[in-house]
PDB file of N, CA and C in Angstrom:
ATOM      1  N   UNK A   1       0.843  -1.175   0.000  1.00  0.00           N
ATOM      2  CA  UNK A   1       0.000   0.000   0.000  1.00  0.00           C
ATOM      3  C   UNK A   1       0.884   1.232   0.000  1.00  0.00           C
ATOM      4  N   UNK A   2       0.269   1.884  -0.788  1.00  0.00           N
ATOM      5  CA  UNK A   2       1.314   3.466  -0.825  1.00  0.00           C
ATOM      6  C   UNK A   2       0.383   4.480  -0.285  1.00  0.00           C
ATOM      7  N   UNK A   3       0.602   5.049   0.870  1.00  0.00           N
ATOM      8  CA  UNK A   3      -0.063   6.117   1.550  1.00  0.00           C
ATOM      9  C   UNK A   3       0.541   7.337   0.804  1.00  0.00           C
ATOM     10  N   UNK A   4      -0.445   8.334   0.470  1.00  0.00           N
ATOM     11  CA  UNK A   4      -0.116   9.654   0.022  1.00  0.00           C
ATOM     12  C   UNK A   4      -0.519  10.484   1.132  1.00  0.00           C
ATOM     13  N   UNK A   5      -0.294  11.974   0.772  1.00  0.00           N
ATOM     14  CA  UNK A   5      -0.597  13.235   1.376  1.00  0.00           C
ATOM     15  C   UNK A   5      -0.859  14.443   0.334  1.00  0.00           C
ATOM     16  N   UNK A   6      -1.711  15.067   1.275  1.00  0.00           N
ATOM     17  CA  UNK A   6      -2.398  15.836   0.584  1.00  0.00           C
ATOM     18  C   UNK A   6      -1.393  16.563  -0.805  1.00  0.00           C
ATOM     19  N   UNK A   7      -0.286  17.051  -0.488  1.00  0.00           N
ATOM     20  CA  UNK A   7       0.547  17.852  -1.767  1.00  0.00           C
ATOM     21  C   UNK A   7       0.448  16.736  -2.546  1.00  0.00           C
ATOM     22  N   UNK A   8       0.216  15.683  -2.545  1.00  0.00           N
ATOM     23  CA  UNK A   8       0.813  14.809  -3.697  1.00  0.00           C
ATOM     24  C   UNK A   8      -0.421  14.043  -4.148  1.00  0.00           C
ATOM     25  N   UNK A   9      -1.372  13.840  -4.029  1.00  0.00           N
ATOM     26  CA  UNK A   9      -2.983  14.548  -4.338  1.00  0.00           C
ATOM     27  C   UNK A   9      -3.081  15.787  -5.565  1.00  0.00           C
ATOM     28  N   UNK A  10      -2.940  16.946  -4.613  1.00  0.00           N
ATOM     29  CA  UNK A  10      -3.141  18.196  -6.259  1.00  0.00           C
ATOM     30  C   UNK A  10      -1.981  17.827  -6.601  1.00  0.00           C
ATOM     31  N   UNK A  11      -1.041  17.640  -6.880  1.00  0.00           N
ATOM     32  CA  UNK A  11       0.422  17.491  -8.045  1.00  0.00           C
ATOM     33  C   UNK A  11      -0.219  16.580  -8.897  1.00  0.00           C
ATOM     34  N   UNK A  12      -0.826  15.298  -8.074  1.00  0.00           N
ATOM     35  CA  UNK A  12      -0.927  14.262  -9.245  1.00  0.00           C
ATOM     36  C   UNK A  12      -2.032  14.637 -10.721  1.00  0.00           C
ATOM     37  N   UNK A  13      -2.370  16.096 -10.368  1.00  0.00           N
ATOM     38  CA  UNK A  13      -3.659  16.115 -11.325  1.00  0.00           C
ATOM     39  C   UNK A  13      -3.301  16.997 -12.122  1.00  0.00           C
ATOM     40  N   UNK A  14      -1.440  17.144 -12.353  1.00  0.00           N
ATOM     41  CA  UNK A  14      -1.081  17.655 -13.106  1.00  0.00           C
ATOM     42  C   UNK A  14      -0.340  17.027 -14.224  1.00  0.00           C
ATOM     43  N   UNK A  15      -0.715  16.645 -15.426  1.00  0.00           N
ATOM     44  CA  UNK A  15      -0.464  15.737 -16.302  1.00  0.00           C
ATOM     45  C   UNK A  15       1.222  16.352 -16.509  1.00  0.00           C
ATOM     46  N   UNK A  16       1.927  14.948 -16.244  1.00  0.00           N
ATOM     47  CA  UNK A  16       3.402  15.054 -16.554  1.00  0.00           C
ATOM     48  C   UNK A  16       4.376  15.653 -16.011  1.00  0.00           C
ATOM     49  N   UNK A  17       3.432  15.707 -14.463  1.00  0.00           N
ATOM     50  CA  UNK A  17       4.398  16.272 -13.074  1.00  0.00           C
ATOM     51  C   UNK A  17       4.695  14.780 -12.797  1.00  0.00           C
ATOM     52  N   UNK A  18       5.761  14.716 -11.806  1.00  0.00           N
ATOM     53  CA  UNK A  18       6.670  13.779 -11.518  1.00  0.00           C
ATOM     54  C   UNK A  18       5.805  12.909 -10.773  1.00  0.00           C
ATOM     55  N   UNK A  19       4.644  13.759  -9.848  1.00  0.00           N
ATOM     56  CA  UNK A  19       3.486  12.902  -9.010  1.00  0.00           C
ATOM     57  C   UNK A  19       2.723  12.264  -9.776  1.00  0.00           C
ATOM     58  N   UNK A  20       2.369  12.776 -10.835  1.00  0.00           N
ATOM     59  CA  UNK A  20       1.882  11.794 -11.975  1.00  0.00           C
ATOM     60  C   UNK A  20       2.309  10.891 -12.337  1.00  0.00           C
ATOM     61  N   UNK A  21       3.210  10.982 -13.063  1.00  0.00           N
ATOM     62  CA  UNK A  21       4.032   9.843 -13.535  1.00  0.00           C
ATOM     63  C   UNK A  21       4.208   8.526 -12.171  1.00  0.00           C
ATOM     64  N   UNK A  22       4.562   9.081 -11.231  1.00  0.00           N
ATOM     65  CA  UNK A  22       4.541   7.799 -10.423  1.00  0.00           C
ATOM     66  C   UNK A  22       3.421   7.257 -10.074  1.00  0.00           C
ATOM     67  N   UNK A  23       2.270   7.894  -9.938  1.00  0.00           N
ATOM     68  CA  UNK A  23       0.865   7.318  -9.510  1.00  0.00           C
ATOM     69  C   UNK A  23       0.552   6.197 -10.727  1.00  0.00           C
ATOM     70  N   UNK A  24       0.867   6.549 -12.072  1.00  0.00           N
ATOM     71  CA  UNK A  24       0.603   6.018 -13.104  1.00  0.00           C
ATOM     72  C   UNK A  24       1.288   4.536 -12.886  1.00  0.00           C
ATOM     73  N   UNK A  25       2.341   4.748 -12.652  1.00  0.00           N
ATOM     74  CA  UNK A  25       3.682   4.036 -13.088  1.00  0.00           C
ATOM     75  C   UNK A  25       3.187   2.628 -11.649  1.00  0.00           C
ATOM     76  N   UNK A  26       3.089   3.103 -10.421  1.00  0.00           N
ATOM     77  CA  UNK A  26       2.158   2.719  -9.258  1.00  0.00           C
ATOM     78  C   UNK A  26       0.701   1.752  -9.664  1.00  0.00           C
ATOM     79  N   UNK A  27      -0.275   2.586 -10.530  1.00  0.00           N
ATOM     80  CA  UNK A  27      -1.370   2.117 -10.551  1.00  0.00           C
ATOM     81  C   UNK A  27      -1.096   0.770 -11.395  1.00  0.00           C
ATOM     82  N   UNK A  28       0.026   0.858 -12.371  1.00  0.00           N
ATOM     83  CA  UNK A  28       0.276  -0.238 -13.503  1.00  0.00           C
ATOM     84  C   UNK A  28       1.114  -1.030 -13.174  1.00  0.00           C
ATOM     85  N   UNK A  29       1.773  -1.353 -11.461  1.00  0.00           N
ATOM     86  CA  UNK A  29       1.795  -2.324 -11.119  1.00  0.00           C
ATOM     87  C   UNK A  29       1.077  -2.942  -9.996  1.00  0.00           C
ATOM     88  N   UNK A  30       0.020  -2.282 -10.138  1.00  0.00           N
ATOM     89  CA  UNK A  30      -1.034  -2.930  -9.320  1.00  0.00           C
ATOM     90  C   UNK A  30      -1.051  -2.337  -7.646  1.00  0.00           C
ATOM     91  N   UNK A  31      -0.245  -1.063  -7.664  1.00  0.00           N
ATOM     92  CA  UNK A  31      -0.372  -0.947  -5.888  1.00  0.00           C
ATOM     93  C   UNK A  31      -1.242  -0.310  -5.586  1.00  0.00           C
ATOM     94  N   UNK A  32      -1.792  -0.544  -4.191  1.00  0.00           N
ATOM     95  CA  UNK A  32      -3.076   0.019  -3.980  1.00  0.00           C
ATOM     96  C   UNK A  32      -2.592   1.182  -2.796  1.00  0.00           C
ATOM     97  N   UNK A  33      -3.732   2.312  -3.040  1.00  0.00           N
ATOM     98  CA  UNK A  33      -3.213   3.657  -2.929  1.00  0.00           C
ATOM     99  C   UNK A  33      -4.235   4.146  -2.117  1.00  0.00           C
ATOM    100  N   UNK A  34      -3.879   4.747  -0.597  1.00  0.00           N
ATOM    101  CA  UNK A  34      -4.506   5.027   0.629  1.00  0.00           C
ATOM    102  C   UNK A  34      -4.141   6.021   0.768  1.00  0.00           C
ATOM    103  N   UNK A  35      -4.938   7.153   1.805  1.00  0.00           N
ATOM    104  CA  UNK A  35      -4.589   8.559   2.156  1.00  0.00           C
ATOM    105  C   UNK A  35      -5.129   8.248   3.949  1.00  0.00           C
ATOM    106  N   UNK A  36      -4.833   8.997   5.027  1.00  0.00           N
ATOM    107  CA  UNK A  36      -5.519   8.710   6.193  1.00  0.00           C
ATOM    108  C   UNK A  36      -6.620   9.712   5.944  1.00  0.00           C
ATOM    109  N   UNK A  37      -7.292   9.712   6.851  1.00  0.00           N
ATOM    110  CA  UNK A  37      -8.745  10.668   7.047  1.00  0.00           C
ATOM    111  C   UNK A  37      -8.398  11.814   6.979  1.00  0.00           C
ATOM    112  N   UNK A  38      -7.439  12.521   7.579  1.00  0.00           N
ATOM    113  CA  UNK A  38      -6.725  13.919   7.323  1.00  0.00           C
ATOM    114  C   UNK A  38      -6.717  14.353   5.752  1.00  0.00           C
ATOM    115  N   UNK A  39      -6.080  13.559   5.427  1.00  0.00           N
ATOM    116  CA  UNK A  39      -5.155  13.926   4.203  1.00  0.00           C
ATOM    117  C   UNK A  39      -6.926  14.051   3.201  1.00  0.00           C
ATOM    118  N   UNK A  40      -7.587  13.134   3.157  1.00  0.00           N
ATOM    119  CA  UNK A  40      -8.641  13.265   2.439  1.00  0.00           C
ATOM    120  C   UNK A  40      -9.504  14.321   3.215  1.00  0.00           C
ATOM    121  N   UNK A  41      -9.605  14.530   3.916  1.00  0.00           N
ATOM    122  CA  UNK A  41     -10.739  15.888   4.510  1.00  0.00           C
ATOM    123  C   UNK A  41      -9.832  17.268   3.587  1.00  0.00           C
ATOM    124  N   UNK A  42      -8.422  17.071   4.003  1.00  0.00           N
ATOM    125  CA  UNK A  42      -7.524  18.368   3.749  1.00  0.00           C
ATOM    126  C   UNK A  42      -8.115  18.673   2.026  1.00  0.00           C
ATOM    127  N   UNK A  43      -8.431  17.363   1.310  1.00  0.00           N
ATOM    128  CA  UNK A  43      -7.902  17.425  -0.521  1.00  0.00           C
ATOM    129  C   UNK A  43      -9.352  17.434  -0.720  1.00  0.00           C
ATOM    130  N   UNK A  44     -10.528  17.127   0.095  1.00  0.00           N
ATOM    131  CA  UNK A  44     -11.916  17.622  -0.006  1.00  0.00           C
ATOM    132  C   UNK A  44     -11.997  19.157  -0.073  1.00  0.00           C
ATOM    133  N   UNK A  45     -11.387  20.105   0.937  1.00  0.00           N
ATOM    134  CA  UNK A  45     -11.888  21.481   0.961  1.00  0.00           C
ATOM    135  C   UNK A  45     -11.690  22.214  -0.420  1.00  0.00           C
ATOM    136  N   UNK A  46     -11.308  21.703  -1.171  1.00  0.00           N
ATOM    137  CA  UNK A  46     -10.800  21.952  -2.637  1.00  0.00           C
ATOM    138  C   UNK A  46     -10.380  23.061  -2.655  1.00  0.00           C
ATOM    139  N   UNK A  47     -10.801  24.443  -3.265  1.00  0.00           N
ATOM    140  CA  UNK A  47     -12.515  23.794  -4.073  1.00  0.00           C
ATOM    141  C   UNK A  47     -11.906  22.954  -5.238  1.00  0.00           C
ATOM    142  N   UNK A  48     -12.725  22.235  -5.351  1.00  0.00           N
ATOM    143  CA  UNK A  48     -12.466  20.397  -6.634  1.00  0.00           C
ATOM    144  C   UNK A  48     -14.214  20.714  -7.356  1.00  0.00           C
ATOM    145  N   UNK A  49     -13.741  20.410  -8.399  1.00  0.00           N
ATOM    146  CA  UNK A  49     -15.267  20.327  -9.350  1.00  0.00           C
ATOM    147  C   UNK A  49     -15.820  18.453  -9.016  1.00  0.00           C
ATOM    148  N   UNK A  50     -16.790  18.322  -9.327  1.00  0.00           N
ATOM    149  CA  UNK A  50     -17.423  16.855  -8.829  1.00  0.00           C
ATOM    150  C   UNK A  50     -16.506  15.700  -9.625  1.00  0.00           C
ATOM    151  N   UNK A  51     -15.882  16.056 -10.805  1.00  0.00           N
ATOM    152  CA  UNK A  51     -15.327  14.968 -11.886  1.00  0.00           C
ATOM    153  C   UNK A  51     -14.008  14.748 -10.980  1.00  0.00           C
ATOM    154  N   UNK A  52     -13.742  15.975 -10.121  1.00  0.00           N
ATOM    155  CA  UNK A  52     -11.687  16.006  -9.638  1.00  0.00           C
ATOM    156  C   UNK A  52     -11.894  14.908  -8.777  1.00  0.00           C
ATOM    157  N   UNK A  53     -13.113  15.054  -7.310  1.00  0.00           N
ATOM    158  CA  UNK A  53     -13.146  14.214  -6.546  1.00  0.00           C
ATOM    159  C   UNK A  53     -13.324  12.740  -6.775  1.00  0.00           C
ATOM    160  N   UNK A  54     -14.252  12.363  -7.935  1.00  0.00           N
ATOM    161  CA  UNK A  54     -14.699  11.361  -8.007  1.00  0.00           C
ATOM    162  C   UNK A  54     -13.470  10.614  -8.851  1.00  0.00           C
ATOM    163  N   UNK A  55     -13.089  11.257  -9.503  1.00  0.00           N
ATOM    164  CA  UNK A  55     -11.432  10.524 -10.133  1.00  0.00           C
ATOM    165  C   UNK A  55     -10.805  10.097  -8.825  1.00  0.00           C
ATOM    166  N   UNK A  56     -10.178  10.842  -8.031  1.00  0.00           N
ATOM    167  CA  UNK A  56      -9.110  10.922  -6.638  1.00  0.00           C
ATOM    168  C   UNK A  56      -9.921   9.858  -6.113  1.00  0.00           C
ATOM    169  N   UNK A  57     -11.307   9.408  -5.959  1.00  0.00           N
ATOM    170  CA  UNK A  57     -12.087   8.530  -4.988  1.00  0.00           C
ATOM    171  C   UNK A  57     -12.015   7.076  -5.575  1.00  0.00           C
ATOM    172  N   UNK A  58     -11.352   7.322  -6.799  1.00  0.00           N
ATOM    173  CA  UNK A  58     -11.483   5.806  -7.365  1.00  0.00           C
ATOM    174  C   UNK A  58      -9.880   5.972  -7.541  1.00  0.00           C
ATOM    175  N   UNK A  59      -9.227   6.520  -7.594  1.00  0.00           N
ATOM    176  CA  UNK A  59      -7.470   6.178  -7.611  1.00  0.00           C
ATOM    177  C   UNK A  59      -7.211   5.559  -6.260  1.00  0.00           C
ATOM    178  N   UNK A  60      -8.176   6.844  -4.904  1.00  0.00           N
ATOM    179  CA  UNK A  60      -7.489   6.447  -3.732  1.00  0.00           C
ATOM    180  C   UNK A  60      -8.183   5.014  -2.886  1.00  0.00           C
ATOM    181  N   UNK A  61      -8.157   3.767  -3.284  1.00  0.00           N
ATOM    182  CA  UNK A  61      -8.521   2.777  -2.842  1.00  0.00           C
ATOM    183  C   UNK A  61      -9.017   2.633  -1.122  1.00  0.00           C
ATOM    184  N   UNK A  62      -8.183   3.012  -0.997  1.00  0.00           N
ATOM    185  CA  UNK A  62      -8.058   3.117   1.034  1.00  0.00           C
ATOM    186  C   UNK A  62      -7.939   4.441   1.793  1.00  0.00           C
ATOM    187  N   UNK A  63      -9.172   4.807   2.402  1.00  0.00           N
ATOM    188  CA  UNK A  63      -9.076   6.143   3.286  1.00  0.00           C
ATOM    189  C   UNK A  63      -9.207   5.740   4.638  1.00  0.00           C
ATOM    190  N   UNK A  64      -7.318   5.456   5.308  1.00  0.00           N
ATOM    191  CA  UNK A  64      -7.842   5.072   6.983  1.00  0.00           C
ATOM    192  C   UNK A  64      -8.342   5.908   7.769  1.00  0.00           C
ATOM    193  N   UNK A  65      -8.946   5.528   8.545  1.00  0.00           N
ATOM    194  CA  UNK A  65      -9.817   6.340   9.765  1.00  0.00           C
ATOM    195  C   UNK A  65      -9.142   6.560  10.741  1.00  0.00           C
ATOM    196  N   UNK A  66      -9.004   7.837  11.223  1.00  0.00           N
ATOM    197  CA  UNK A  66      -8.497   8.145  12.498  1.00  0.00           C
ATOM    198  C   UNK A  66      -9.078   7.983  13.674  1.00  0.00           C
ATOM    199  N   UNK A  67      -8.366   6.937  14.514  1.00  0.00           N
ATOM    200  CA  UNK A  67      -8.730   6.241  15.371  1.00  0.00           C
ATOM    201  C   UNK A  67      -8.405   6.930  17.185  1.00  0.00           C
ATOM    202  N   UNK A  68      -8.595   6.636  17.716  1.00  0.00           N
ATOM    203  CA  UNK A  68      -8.337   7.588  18.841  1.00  0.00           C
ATOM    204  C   UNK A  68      -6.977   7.061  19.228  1.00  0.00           C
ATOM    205  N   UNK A  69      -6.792   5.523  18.809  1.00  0.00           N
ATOM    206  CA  UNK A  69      -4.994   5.543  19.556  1.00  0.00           C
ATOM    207  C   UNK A  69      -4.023   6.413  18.330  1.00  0.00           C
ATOM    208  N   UNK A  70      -4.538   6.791  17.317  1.00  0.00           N
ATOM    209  CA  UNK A  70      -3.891   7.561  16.776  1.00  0.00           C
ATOM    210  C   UNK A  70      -3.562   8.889  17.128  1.00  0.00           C
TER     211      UNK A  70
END
């Protein structure tokens, strides 16, 4: 699993930034790609048009929950 953060979220939605290329390069060997609850609340406040989120919601496979022993 490859955990991201929020900067690397908006980078990746820049075609032929370096965050791109690896998400790509990532998705085409099959790794599956998590953010914690933070990082996705942070890349929600956008502002994101409905197509930005719903792309990012199907790249980002796993959104862990922040748990209180966290």
């Amino acid at each position: 699993m490859i955990m991201l953060d929020t900067n690397f979220l908006f980078a990746m939605e820049k075609p032929g930034h370096d965050a791109d290329q690896r998400l790509r390069r990532w998705l085409a060997r099959g790794e599956q790609i998590g953010v914690s609850a933070i990082v996705w609340t942070e890349y929600l406040c956008g502002p994101l048009p409905p197509a930005k989120i719903a792309l990012a919601d199907a790249i980002v496979q796993r959104k862990e929950p922040l748990l209180v022993t966290d």
